[in-house]
N, C-alpha and C. Protein backbone atom coordinates (compact mmCIF):
# COMPACT_ATOMS: atom_id res chain seq x y z
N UNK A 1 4.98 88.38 137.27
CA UNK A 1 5.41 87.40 136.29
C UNK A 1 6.92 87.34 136.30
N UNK A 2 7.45 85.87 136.83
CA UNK A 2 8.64 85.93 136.45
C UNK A 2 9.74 85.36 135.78
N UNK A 3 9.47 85.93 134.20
CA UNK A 3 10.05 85.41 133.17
C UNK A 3 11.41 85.22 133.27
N UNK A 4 11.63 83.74 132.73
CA UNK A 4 13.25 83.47 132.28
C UNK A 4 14.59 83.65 133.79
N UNK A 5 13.24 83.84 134.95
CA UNK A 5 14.49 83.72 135.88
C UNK A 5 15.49 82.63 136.24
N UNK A 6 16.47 83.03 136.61
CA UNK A 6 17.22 82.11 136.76
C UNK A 6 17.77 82.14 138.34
N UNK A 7 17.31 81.25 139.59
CA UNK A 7 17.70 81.49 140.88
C UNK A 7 18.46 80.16 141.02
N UNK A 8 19.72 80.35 141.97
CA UNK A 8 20.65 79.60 142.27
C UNK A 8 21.32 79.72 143.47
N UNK A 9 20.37 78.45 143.92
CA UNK A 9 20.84 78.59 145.41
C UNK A 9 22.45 77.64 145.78
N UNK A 10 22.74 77.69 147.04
CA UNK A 10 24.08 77.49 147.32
C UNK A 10 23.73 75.96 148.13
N UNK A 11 24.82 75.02 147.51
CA UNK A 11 24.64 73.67 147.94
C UNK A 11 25.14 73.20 149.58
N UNK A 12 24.20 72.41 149.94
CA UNK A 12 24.32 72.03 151.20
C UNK A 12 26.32 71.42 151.33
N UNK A 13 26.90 71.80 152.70
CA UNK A 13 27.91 70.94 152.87
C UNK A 13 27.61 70.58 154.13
N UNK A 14 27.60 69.73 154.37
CA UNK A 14 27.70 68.75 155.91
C UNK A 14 29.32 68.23 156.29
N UNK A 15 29.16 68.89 157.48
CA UNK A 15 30.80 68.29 158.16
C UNK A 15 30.25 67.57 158.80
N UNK A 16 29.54 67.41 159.77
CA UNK A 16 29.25 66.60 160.36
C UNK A 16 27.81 65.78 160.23
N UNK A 17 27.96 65.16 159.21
CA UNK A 17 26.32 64.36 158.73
C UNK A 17 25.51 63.35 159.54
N UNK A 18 25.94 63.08 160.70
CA UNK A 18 25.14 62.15 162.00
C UNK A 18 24.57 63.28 162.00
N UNK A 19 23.25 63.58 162.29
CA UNK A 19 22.23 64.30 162.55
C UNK A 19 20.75 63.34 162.98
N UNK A 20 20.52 64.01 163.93
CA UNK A 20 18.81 63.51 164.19
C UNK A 20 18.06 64.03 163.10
N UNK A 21 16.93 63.43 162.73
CA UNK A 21 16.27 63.85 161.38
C UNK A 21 15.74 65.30 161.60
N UNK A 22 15.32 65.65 163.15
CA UNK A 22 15.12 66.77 163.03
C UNK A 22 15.87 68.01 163.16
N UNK A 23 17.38 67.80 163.51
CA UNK A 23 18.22 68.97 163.64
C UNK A 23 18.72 68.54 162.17
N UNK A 24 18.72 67.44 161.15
CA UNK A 24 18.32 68.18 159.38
C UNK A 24 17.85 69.01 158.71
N UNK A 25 16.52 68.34 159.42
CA UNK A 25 15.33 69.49 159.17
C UNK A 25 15.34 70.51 158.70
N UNK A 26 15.94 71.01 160.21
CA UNK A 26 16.46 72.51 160.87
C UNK A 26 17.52 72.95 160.19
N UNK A 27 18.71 72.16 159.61
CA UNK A 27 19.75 72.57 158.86
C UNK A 27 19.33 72.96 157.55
N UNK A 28 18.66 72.59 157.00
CA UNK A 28 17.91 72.20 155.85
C UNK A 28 17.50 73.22 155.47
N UNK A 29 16.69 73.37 156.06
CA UNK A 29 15.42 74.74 156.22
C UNK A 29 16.11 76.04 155.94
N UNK A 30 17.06 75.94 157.51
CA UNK A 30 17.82 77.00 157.81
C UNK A 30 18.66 77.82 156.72
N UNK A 31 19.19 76.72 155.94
CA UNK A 31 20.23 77.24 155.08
C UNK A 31 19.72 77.48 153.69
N UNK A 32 18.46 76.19 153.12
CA UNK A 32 17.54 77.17 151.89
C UNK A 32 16.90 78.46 152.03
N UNK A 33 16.52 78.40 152.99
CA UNK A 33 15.94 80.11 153.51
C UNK A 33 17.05 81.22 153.31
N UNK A 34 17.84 80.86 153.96
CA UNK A 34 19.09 82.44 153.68
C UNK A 34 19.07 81.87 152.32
N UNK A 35 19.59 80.85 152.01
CA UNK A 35 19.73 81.32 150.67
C UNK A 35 18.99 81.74 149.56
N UNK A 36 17.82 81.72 149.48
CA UNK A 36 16.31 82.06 148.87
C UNK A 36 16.00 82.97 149.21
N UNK A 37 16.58 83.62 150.60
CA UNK A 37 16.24 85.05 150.83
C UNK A 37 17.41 86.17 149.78
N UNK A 38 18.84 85.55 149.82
CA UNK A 38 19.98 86.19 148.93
C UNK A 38 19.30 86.28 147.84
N UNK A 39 18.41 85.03 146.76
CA UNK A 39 17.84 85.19 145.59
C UNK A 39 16.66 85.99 145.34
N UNK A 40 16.16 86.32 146.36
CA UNK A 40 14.95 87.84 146.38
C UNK A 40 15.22 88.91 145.63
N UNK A 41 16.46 89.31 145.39
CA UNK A 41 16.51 90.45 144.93
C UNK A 41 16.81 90.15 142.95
N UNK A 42 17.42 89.15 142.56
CA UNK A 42 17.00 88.00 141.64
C UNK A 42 15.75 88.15 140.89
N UNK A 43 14.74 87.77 141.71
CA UNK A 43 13.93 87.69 141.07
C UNK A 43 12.74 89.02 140.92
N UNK A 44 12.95 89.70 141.82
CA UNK A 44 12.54 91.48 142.05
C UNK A 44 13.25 91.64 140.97
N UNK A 45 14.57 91.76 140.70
CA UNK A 45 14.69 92.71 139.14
C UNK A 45 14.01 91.78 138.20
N UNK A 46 13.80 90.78 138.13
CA UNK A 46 12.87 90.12 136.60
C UNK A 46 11.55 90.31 136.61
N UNK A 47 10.60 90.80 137.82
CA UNK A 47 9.45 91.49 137.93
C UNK A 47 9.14 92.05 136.31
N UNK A 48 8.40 92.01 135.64
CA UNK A 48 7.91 92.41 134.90
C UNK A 48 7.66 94.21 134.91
N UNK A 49 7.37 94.43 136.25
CA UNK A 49 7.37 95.75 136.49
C UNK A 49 8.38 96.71 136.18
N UNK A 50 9.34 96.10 136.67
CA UNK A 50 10.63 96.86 136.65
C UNK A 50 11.54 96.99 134.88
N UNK A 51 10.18 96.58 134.33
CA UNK A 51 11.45 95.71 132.97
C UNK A 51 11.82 95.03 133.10
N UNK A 52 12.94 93.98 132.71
CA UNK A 52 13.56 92.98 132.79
C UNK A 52 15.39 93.28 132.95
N UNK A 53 15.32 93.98 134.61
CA UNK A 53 16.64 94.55 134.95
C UNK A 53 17.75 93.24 134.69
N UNK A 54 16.87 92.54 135.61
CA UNK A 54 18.10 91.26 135.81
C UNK A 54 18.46 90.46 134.36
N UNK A 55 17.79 90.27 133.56
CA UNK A 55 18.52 90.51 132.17
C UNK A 55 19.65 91.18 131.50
N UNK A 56 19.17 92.25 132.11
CA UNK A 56 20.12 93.57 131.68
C UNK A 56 21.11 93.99 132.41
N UNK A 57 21.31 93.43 133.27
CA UNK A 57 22.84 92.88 134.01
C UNK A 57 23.21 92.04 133.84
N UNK A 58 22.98 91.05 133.79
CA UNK A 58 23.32 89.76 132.92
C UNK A 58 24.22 89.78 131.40
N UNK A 59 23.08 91.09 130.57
CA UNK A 59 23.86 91.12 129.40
C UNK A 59 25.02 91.83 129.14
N UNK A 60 24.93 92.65 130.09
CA UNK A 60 25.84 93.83 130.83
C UNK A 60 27.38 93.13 130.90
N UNK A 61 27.37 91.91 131.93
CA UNK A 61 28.50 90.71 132.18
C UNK A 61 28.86 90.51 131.42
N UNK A 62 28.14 89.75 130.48
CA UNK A 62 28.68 89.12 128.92
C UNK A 62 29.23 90.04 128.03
N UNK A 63 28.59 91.33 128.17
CA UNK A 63 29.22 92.26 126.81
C UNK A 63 30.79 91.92 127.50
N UNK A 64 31.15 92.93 128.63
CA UNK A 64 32.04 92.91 129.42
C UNK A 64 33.00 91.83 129.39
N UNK A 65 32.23 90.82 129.88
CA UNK A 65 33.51 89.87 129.41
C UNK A 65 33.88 89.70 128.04
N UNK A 66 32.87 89.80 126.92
CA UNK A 66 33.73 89.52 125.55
C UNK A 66 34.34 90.78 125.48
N UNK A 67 34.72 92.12 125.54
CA UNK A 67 35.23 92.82 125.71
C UNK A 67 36.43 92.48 126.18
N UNK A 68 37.03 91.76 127.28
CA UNK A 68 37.81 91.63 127.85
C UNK A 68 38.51 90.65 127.29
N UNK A 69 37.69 88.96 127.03
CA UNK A 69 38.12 88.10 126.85
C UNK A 69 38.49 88.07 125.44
N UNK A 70 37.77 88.52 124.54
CA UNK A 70 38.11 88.63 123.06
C UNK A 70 39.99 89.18 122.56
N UNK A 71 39.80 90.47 122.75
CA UNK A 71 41.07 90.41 122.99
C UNK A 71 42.48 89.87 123.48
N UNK A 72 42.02 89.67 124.82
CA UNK A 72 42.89 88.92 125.55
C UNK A 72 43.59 87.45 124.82
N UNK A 73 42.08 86.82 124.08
CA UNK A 73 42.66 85.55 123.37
C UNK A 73 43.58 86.11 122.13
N UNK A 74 42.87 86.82 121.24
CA UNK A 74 44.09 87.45 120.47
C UNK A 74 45.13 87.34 120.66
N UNK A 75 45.26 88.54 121.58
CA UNK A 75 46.65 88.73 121.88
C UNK A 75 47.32 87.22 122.03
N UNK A 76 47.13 86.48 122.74
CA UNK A 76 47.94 85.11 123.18
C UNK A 76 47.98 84.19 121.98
N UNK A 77 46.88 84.37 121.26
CA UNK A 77 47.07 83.10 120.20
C UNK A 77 47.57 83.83 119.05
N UNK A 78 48.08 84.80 118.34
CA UNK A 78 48.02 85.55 117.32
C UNK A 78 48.54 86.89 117.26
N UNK A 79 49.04 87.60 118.70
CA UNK A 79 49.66 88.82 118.68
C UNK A 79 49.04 90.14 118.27
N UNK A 80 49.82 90.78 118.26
CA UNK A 80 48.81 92.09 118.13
C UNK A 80 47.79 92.58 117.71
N UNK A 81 48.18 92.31 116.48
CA UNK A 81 46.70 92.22 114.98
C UNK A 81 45.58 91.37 115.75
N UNK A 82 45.79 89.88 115.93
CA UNK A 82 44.33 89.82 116.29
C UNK A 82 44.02 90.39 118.02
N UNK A 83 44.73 90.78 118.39
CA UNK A 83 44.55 91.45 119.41
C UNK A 83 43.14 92.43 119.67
N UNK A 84 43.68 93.23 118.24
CA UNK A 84 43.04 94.63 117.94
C UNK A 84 41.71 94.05 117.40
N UNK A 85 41.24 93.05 116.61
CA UNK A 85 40.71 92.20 116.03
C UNK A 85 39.56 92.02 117.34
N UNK A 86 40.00 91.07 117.93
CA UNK A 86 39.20 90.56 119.32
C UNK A 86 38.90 91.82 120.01
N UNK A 87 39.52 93.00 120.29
CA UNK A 87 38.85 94.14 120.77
C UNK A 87 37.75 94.88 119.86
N UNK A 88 38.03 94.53 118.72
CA UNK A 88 36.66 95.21 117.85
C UNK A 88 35.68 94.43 117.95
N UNK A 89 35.37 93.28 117.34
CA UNK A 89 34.30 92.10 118.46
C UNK A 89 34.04 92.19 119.57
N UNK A 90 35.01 92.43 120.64
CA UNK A 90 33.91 92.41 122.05
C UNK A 90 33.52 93.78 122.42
N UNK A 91 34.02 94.54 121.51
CA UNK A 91 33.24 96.00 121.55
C UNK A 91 31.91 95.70 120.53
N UNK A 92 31.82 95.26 120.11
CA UNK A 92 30.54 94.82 118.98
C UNK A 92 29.68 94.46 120.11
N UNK A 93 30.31 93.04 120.16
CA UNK A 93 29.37 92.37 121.64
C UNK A 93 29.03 92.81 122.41
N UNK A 94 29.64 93.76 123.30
CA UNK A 94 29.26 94.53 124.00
C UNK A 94 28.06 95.42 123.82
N UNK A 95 28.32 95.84 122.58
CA UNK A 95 26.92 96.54 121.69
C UNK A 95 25.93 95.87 121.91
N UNK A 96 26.00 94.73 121.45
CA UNK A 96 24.96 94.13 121.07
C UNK A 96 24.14 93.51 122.24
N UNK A 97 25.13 93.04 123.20
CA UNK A 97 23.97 92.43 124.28
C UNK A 97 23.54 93.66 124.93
N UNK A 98 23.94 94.96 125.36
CA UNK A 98 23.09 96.00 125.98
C UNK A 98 22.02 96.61 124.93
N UNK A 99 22.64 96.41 123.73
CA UNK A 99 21.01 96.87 122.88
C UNK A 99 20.03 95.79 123.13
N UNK A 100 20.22 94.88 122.83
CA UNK A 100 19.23 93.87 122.64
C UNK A 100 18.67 93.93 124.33
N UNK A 101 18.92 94.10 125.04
CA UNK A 101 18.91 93.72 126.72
C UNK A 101 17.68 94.77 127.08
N UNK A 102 18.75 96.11 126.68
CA UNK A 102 17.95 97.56 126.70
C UNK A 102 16.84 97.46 126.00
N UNK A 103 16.71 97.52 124.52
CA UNK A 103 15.56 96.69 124.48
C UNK A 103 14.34 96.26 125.19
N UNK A 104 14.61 94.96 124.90
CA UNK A 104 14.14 93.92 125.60
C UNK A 104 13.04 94.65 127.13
N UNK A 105 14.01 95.11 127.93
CA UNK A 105 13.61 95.97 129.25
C UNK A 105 12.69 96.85 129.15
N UNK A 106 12.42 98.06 128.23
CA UNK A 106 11.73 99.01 127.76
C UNK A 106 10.42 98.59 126.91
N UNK A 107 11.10 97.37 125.95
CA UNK A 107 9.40 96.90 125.85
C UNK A 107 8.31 96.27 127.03
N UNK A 108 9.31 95.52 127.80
CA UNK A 108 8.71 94.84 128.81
C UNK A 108 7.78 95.90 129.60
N UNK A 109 8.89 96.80 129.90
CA UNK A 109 8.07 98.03 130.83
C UNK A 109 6.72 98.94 130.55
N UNK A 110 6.75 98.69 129.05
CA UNK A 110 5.43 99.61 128.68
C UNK A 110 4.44 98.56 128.48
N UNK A 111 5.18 97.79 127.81
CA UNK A 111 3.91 96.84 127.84
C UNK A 111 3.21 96.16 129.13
N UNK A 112 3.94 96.22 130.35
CA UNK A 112 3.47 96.33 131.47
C UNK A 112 2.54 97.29 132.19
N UNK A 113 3.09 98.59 131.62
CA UNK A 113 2.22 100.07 131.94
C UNK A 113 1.20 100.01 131.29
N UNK A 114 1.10 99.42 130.11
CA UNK A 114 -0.27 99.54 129.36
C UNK A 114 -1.39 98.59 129.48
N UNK A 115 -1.29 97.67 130.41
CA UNK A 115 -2.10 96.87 131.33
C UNK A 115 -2.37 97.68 132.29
């Protein structure tokens, strides 16, 4: 089962777009395949089996960046104080999307085991 995945493959560029329909084809093919093969591992962590890893890197990013970014705006719009301000929020955030994530993963997993 693979819930809430999200796969994103990489868009075609053509330099040279005169093509016979079948060396398209072939381009075509060629290049959704690698790239659908890169998204394999994508959708293996959202396996139900595993928990819901790829979630949980996902939420992992986001804590991380509000961590980073929170502050950072502070500081520039408002100086130190909200500096310190925006670092207590994306330390929150940070909290919060690995709990909820963690979570999330551990129910998935038992409730998987218990099938």
């Amino acid at each position: 089962h693979l819930e809430g995945t999200w796969l994103s493959l990489k868009p075609l560029q053509l330099r040279h777009p005169l093509l016979a329909p079948d060396g398209l084809a072939h381009l075509l093919g060629r290049h959704y395949m690698t790239s659908g093969l890169l998204q394999l591992a994508v959708a293996l962590g959202s396996l139900d089996i595993f928990g819901d890893v790829t979630r949980l890197v996902q939420a992992w990013g986001v804590g991380v960046w509000h961590l980073v970014s929170m502050p950072t705006h502070g500081a520039m719009h408002g100086g130190p104080l909200h500096a310190l301000t925006g670092l207590a929020r994306g330390a929150s955030e940070l909290v919060q999307q690995t709990t909820f994530a963690t979570v999330s993963s551990v129910l998935k997993y038992m409730r998987r085991t218990r099938n």
